[in-house]
C-alpha atoms as a PDB file:
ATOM      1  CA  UNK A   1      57.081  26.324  36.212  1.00  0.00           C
ATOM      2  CA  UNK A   2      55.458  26.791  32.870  1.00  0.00           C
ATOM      3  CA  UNK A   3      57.057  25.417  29.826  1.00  0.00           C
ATOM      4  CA  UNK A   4      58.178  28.982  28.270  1.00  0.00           C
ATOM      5  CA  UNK A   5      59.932  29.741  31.475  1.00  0.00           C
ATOM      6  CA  UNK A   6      61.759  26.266  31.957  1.00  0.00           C
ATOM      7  CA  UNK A   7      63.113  27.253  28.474  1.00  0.00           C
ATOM      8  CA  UNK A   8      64.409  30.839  29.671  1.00  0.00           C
ATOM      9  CA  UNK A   9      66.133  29.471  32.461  1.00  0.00           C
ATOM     10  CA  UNK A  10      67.606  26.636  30.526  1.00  0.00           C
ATOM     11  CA  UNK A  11      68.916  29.049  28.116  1.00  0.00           C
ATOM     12  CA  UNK A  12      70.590  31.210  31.562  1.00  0.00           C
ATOM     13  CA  UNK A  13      72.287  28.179  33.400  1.00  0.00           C
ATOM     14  CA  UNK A  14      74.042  26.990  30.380  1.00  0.00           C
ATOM     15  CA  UNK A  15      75.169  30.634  29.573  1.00  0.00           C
ATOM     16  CA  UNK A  16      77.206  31.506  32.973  1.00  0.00           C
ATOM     17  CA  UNK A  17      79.173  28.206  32.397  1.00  0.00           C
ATOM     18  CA  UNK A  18      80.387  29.681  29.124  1.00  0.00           C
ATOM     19  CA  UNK A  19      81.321  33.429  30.593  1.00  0.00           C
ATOM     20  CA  UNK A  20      84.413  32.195  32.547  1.00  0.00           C
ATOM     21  CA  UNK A  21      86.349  30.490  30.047  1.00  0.00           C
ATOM     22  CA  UNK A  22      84.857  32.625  26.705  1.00  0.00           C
ATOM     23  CA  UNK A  23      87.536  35.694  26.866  1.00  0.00           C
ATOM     24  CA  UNK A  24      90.004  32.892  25.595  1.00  0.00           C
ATOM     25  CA  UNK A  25      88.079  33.431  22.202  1.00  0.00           C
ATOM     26  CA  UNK A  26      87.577  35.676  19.871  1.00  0.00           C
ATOM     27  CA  UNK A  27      85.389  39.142  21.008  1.00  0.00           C
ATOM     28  CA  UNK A  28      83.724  42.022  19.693  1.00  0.00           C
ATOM     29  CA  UNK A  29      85.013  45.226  20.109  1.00  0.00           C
ATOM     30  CA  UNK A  30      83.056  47.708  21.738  1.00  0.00           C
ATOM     31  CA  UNK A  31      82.546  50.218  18.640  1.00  0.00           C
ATOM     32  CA  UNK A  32      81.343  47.232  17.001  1.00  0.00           C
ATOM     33  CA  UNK A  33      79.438  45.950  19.859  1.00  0.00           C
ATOM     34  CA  UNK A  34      77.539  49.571  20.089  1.00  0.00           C
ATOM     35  CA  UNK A  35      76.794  49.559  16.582  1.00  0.00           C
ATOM     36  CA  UNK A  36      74.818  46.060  16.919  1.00  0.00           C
ATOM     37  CA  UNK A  37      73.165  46.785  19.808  1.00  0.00           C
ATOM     38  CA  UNK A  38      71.915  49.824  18.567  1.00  0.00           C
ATOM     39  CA  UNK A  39      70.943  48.073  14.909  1.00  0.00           C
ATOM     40  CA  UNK A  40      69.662  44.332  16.888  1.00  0.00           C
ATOM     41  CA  UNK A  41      68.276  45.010  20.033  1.00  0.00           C
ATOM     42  CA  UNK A  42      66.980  48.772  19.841  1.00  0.00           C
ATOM     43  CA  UNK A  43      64.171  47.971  22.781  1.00  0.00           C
ATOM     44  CA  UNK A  44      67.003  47.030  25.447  1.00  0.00           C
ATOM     45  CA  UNK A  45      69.501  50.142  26.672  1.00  0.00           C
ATOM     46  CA  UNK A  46      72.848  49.167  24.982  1.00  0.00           C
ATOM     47  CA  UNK A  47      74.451  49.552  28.841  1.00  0.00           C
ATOM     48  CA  UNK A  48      72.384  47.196  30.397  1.00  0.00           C
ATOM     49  CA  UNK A  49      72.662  45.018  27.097  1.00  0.00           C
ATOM     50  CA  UNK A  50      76.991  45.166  27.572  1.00  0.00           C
ATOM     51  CA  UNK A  51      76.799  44.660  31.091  1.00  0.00           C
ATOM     52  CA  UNK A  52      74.511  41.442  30.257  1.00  0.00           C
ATOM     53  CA  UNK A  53      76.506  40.316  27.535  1.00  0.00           C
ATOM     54  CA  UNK A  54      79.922  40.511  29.408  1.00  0.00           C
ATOM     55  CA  UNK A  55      78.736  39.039  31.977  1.00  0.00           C
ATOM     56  CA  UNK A  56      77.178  36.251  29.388  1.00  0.00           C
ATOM     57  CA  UNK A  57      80.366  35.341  27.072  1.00  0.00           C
ATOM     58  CA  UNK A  58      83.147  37.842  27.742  1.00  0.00           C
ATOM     59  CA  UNK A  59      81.483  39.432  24.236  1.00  0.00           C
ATOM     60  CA  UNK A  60      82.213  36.419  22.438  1.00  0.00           C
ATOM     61  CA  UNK A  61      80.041  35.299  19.363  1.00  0.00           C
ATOM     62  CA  UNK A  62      81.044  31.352  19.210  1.00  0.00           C
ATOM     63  CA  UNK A  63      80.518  30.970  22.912  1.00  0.00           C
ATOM     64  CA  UNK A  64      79.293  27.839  23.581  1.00  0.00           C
ATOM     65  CA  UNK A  65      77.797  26.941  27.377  1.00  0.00           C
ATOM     66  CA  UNK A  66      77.607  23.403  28.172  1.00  0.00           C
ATOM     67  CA  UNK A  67      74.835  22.258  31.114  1.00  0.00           C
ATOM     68  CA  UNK A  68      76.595  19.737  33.084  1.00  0.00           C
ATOM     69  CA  UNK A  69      79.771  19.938  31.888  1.00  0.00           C
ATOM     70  CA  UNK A  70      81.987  22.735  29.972  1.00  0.00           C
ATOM     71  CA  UNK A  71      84.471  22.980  26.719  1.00  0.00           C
ATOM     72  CA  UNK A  72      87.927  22.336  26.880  1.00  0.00           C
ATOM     73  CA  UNK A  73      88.318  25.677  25.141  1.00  0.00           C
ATOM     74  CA  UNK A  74      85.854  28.411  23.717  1.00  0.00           C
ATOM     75  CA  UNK A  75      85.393  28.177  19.507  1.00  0.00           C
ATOM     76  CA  UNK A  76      87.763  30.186  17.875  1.00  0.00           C
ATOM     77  CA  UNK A  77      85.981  30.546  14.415  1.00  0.00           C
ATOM     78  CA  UNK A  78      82.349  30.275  13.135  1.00  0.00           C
ATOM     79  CA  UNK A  79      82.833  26.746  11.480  1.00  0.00           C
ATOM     80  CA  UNK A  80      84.349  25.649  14.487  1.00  0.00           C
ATOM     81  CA  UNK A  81      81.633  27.050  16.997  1.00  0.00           C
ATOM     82  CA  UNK A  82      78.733  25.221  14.150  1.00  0.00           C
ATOM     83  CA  UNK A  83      80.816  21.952  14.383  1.00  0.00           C
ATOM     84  CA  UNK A  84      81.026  22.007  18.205  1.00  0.00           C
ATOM     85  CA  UNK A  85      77.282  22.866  18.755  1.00  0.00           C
ATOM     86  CA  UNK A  86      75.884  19.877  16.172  1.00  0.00           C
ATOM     87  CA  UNK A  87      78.461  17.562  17.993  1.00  0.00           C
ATOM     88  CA  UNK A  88      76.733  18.700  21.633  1.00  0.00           C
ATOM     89  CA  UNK A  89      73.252  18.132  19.967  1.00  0.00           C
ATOM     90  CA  UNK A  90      74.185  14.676  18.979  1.00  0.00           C
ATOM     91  CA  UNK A  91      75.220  13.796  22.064  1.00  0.00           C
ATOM     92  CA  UNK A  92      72.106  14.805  24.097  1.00  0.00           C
ATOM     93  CA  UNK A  93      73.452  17.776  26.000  1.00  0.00           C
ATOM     94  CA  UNK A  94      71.945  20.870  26.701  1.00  0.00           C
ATOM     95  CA  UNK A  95      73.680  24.031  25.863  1.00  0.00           C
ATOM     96  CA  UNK A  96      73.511  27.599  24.888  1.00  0.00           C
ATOM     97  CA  UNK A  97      74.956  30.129  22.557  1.00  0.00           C
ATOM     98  CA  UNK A  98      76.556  32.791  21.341  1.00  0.00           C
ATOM     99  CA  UNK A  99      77.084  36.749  22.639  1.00  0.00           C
ATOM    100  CA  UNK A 100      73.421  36.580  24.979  1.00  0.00           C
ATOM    101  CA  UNK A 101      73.889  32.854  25.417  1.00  0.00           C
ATOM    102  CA  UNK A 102      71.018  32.110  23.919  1.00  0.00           C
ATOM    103  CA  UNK A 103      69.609  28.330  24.428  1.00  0.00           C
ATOM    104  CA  UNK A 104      69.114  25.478  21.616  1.00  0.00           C
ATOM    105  CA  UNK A 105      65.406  24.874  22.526  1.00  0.00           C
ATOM    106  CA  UNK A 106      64.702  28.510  22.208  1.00  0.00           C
ATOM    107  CA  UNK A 107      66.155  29.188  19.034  1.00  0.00           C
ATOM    108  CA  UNK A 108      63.196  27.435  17.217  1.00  0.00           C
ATOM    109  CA  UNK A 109      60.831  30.425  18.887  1.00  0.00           C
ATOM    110  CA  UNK A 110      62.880  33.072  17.403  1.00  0.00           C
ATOM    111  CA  UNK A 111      63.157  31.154  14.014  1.00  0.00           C
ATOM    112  CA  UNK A 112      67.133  30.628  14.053  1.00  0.00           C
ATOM    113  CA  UNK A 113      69.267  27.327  13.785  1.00  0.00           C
ATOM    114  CA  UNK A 114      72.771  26.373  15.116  1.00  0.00           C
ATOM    115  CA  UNK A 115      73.833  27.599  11.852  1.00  0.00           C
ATOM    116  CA  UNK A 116      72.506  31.186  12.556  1.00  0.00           C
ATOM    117  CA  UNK A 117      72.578  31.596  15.956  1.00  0.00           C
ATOM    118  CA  UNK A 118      76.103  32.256  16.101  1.00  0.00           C
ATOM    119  CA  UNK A 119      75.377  35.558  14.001  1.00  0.00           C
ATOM    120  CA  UNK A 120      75.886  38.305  16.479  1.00  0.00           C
ATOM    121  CA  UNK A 121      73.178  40.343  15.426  1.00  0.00           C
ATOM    122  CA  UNK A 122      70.523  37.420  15.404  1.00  0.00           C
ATOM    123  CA  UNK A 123      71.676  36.229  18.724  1.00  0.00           C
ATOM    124  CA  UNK A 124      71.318  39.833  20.306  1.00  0.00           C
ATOM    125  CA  UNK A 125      68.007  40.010  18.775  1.00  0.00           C
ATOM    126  CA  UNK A 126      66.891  36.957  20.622  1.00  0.00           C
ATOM    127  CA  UNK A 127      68.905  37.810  23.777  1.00  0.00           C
ATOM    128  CA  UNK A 128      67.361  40.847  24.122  1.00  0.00           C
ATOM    129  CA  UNK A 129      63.615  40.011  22.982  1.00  0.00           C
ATOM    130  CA  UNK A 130      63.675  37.307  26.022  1.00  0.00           C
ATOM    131  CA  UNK A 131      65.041  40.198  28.572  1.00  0.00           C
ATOM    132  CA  UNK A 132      62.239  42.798  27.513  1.00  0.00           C
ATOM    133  CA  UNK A 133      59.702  39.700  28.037  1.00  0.00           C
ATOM    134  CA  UNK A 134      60.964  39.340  31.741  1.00  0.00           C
ATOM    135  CA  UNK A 135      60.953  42.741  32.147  1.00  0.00           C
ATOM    136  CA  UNK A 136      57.844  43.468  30.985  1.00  0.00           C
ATOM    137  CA  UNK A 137      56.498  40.770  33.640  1.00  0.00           C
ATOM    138  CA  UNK A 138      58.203  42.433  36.399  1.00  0.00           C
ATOM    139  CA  UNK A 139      57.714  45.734  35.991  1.00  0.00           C
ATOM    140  CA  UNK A 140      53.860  45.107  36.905  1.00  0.00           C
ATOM    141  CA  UNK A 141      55.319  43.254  40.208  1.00  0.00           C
ATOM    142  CA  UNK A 142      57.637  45.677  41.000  1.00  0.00           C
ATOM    143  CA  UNK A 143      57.029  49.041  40.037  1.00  0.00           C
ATOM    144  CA  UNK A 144      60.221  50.879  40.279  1.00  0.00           C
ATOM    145  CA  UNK A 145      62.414  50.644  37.130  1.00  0.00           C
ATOM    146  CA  UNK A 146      65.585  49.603  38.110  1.00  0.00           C
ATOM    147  CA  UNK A 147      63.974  46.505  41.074  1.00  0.00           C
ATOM    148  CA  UNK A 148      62.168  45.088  37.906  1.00  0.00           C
ATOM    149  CA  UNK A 149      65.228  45.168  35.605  1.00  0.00           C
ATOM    150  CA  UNK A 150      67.068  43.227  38.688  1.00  0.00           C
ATOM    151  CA  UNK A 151      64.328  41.000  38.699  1.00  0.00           C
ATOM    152  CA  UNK A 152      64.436  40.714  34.988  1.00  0.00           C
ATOM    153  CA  UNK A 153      67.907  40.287  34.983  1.00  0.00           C
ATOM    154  CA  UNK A 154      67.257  37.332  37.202  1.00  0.00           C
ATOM    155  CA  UNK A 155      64.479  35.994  35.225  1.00  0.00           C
ATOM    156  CA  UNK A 156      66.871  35.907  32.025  1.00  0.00           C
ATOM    157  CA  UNK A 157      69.311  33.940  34.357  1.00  0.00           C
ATOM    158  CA  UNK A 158      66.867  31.155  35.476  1.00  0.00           C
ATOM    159  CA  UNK A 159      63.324  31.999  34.403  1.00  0.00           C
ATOM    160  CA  UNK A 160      62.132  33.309  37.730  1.00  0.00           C
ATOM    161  CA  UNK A 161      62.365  36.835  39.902  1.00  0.00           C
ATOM    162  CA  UNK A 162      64.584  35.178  42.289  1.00  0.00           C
ATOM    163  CA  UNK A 163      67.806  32.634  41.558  1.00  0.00           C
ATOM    164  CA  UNK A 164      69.579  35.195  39.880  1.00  0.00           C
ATOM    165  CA  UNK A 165      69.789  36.956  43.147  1.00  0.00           C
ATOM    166  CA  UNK A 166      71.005  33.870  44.878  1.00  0.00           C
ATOM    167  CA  UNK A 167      72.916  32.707  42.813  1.00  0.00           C
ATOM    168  CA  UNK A 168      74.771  36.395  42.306  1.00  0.00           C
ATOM    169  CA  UNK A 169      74.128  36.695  38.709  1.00  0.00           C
ATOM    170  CA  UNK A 170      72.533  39.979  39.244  1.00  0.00           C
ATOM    171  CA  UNK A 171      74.615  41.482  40.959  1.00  0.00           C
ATOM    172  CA  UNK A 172      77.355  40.573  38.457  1.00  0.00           C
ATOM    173  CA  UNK A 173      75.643  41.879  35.736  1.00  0.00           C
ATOM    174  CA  UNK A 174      75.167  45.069  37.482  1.00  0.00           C
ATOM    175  CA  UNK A 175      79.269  45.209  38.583  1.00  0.00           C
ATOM    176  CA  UNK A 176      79.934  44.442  34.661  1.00  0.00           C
ATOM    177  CA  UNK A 177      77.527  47.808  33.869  1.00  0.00           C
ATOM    178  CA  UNK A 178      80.138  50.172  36.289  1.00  0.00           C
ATOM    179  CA  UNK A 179      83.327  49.620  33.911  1.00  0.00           C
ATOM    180  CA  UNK A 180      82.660  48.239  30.076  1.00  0.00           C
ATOM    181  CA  UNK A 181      86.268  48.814  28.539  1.00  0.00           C
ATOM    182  CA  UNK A 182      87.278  48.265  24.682  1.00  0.00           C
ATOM    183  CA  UNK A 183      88.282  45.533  23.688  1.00  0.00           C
ATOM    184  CA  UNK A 184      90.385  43.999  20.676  1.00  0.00           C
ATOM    185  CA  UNK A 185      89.240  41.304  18.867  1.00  0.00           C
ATOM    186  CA  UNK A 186      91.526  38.533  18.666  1.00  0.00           C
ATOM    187  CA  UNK A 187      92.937  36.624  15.553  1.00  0.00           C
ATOM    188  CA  UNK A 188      91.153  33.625  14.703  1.00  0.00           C
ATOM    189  CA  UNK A 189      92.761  29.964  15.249  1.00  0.00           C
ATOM    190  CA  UNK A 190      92.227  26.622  15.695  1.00  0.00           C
ATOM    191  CA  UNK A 191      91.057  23.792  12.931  1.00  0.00           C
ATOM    192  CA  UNK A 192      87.463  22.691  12.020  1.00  0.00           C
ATOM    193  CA  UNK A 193      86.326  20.126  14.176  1.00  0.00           C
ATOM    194  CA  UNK A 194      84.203  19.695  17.513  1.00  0.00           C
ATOM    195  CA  UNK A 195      85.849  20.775  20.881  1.00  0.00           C
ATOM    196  CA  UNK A 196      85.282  18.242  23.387  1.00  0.00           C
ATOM    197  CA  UNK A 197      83.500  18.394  26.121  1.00  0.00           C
ATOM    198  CA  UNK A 198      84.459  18.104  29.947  1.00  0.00           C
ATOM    199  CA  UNK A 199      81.732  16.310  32.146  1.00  0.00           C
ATOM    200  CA  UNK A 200      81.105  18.146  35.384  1.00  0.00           C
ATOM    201  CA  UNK A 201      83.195  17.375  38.334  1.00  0.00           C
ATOM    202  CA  UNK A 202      85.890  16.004  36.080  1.00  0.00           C
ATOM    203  CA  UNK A 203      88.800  17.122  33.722  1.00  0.00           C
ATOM    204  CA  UNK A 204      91.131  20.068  34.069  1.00  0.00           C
ATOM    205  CA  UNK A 205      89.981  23.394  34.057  1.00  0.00           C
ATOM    206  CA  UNK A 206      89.598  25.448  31.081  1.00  0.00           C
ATOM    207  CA  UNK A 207      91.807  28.048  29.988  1.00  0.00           C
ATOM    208  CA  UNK A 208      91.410  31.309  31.358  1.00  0.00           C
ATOM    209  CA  UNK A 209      91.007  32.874  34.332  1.00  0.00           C
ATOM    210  CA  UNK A 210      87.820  34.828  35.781  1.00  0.00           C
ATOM    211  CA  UNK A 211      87.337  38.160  34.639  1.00  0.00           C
ATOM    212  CA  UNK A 212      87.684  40.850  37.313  1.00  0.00           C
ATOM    213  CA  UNK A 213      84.550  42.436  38.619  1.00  0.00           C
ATOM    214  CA  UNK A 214      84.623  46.012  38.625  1.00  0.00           C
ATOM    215  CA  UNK A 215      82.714  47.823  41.745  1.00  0.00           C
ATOM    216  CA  UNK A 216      78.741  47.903  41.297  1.00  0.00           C
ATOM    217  CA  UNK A 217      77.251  50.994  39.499  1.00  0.00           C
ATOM    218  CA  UNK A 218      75.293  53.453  41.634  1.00  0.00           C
ATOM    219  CA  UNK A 219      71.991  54.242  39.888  1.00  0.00           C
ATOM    220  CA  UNK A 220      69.952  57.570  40.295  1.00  0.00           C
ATOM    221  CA  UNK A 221      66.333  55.979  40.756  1.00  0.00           C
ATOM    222  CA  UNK A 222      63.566  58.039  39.407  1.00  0.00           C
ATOM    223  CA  UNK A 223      60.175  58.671  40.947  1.00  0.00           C
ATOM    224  CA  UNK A 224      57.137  59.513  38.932  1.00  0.00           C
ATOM    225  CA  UNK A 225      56.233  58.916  35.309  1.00  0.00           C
ATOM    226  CA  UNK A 226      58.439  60.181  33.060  1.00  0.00           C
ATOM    227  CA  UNK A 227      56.909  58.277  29.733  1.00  0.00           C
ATOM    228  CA  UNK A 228      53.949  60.580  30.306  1.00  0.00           C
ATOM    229  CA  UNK A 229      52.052  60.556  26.839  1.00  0.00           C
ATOM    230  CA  UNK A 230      54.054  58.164  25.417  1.00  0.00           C
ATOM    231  CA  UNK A 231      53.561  54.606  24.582  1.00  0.00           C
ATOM    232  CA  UNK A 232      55.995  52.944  26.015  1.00  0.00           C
ATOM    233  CA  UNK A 233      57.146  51.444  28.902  1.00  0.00           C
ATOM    234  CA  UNK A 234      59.933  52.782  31.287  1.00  0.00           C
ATOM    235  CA  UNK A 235      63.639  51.037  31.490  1.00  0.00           C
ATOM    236  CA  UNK A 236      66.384  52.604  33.026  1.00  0.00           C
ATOM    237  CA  UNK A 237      70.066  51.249  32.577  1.00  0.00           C
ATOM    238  CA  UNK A 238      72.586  50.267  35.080  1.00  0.00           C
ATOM    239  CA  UNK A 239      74.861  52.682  34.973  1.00  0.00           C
ATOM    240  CA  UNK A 240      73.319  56.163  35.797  1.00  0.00           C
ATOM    241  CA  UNK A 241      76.671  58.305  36.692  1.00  0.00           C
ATOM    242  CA  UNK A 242      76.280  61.016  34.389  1.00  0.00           C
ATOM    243  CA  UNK A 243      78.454  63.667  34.270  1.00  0.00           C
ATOM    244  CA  UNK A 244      75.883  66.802  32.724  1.00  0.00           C
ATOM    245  CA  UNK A 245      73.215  65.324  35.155  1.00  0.00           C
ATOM    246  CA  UNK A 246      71.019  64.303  32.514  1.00  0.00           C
ATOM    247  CA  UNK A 247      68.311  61.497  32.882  1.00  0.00           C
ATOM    248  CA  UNK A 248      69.355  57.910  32.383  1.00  0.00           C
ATOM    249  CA  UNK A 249      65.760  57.092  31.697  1.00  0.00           C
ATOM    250  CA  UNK A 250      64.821  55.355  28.224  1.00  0.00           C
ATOM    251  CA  UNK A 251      61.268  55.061  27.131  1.00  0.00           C
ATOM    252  CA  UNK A 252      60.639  52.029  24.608  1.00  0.00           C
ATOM    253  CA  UNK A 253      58.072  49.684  23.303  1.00  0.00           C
ATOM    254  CA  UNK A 254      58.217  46.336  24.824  1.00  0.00           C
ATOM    255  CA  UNK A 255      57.228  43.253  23.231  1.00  0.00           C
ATOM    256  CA  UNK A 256      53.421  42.259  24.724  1.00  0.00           C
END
């Protein structure tokens, strides 16, 4: 496995741990949540980009995903998530980030710190800059749209077209794209300090349960070009249930 793709599937493993136990801190909202992935990560469909990020850290910005081992609790504030993540580095551990669970050794790539990376729109950047990389390696492989977002869905996960499969990432990423509800942010609490961490196989669980998983979305696949003239390249989002029929088809510029 090449270096660059070691990093992306770093970054994936570290992320999942986080998703379970994340809702027990604070969250975005999904007006606000919109309005960033509309301003941060134009080049990703803001569906797909929910579904991933729900799936990620239950929409939370402090998320913190521990390889090897998890947090007692989630971060509650931004001081507490920067405290928690320089503790972790000290220590040795590998971990990830924020709303796309973004990993430590890729921030440097993307020019961000522990300090920033905990800054939703920053961390969506990055989050979504690594998925239109996989994608834009699968589509070549794949062809149709919505096999190469799977595959880059899995690729995000754990650097390659396939452990995100077998591992079921994918398809909860896809069941997160059927039902994206609002959600209220919750107050801040907690003190400043590092949150310790639980080695794996050890320690009680953390607080919170699973989230549900709503019933996969049913896509309308498309054949034929419809980016004809244009461009750029073809994604199409998750959830394709439309009610005035329309396309859910989005042509954008991927990164090259």
């Amino acid at each position: 496995m090449r270096a660059s793709a070691f990093i992306i599937a770093a970054m994936a493993f570290g992320a999942c741990m986080a998703a379970t136990s994340a809702a027990a801190g604070p969250r975005i909202d999904a007006r606000a949540f919109a309005t960033l992935a509309a301003t941060c990560a134009p080049h990703v469909d803001r569906v797909t980009l929910e579904a991933l990020v729900r799936t990620e850290s239950a929409y939370n910005p402090y998320a913190i995903g521990v390889v090897g081992g998890r947090l007692v609790r989630q971060p509650a504030t931004l001081e507490e998530a920067v405290a928690t993540a320089r503790s972790l580095e000290r220590q040795g551990y590998n971990f990830s980030v924020g709303l796309g669970q973004v990993n430590r050794y890729n921030l440097a790539r993307f020019g961000e710190t522990l300090e920033t990376a905990f800054d939703a729109c920053r961390n969506l950047r990055a989050g979504g800059t690594i998925l239109a990389e996989c994608f834009a390696r699968s589509l070549p492989r794949y062809g149709d749209q919505q096999q190469a977002l799977r595959a880059a869905l899995s690729c995000y996960y754990s650097g390659n077209f396939e452990t995100g499969f077998r591992h079921g990432y994918v398809q909860k990423v896809v069941a997160n794209a059927g039902d994206v509800p609002a959600i209220v942010p919750d107050a801040a609490r907690g003190r400043i300090e590092p949150i310790p961490v639980v080695p794996a196989g050890g320690g009680t669980p953390a607080p919170g349960a699973p989230r549900p998983v709503s019933a996969p979305a049913q896509p309308r696949v498309l054949t034929g070009s419809a980016c004809t003239g244009q461009t750029g390249r073809q994604v199409m989002i998750l959830a394709c249930n439309r009610a005035d029929g329309t396309s859910c088809l989005r042509c954008v510029a991927l990164p090259r």
